[in-house]
Protein backbone atom coordinates (compact mmCIF):
# COMPACT_ATOMS: atom_id res chain seq x y z
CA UNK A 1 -30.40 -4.05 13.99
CA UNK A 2 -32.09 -7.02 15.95
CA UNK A 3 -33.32 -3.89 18.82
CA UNK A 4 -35.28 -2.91 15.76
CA UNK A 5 -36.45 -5.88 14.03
CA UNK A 6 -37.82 -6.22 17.81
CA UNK A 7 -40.21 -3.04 17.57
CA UNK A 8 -41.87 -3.83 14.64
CA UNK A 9 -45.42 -4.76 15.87
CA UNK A 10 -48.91 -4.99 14.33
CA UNK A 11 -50.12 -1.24 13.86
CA UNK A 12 -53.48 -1.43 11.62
CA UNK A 13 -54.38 2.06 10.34
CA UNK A 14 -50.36 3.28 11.06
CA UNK A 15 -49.10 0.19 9.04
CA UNK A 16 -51.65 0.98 5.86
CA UNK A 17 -50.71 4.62 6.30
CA UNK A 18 -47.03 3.05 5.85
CA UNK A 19 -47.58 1.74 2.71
CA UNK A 20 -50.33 4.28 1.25
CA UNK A 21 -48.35 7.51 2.31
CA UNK A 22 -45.85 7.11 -0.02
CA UNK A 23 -44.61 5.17 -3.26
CA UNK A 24 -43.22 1.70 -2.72
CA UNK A 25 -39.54 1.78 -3.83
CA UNK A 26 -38.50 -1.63 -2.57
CA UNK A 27 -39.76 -4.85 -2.38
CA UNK A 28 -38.39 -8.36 -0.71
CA UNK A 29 -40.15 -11.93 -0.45
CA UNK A 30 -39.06 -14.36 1.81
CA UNK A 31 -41.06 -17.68 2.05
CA UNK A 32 -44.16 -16.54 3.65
CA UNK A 33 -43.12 -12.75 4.00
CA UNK A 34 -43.08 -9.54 2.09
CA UNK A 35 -40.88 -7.37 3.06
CA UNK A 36 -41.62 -3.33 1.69
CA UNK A 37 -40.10 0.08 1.67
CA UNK A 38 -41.80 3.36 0.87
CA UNK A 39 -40.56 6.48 -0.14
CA UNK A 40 -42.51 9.14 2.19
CA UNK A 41 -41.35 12.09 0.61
CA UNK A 42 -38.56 14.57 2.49
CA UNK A 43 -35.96 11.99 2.24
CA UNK A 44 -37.55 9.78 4.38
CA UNK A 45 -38.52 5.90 3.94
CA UNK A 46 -40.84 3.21 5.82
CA UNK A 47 -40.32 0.06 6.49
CA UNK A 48 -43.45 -2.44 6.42
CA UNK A 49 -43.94 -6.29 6.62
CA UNK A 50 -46.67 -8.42 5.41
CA UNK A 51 -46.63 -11.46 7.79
CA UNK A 52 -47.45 -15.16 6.52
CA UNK A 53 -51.10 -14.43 8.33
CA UNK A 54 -51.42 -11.20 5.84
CA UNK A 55 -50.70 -8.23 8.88
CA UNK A 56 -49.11 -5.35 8.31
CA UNK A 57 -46.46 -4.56 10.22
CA UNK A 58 -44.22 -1.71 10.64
CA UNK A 59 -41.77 -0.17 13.21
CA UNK A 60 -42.94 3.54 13.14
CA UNK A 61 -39.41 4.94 12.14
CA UNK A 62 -38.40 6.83 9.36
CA UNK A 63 -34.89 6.11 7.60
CA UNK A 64 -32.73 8.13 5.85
CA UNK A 65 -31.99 5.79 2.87
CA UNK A 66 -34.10 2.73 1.32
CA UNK A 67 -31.65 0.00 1.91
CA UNK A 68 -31.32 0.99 6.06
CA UNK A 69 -35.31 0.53 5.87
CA UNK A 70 -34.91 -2.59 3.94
CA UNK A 71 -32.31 -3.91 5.94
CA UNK A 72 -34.73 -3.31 9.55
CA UNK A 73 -37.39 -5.13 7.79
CA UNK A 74 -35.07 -7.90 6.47
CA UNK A 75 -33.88 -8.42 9.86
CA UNK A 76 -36.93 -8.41 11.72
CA UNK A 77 -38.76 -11.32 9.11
CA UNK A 78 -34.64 -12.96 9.53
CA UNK A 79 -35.32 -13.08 13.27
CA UNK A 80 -38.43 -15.04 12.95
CA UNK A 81 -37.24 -17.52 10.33
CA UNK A 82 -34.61 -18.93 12.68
């Protein structure tokens, strides 16, 4: 997980389409962070970040399941935490 927490990068329009395209099915705070999931329809989910300087982020993938997009989130705001 910590190859993907390492390809999640600022993406403007991509990163609102990330959270716009779909309905938000998960959400995680973290001090500074929001972590967010979407559900984009076809059995597929997005993972997004909002950063402590309010950018979007997201990785670009699609997940089969919510928690595996939570969890690539989670580990990329984990990774700059420590």
């Amino acid at each position: 997980m910590g190859e993907i927490s390492g390809k999640m990068a600022l993406t403007g329009a991509r990163s609102q389409a990330a959270m716009n395209e779909g309905t938000i099915v998960q959400l995680s705070a973290y001090p500074g962070w929001i972590v967010g999931v979407s559900y984009g329809g076809n059995d597929r989910y997005l993972s997004w970040v909002i950063s402590p300087d309010l950018h979007v982020l997201c990785d670009r993938r699609t997940y089969e399941t919510s928690n595996a997009a939570m969890l690539a989130g989670r580990s990329f705001v984990e990774s700059r935490l420590s």
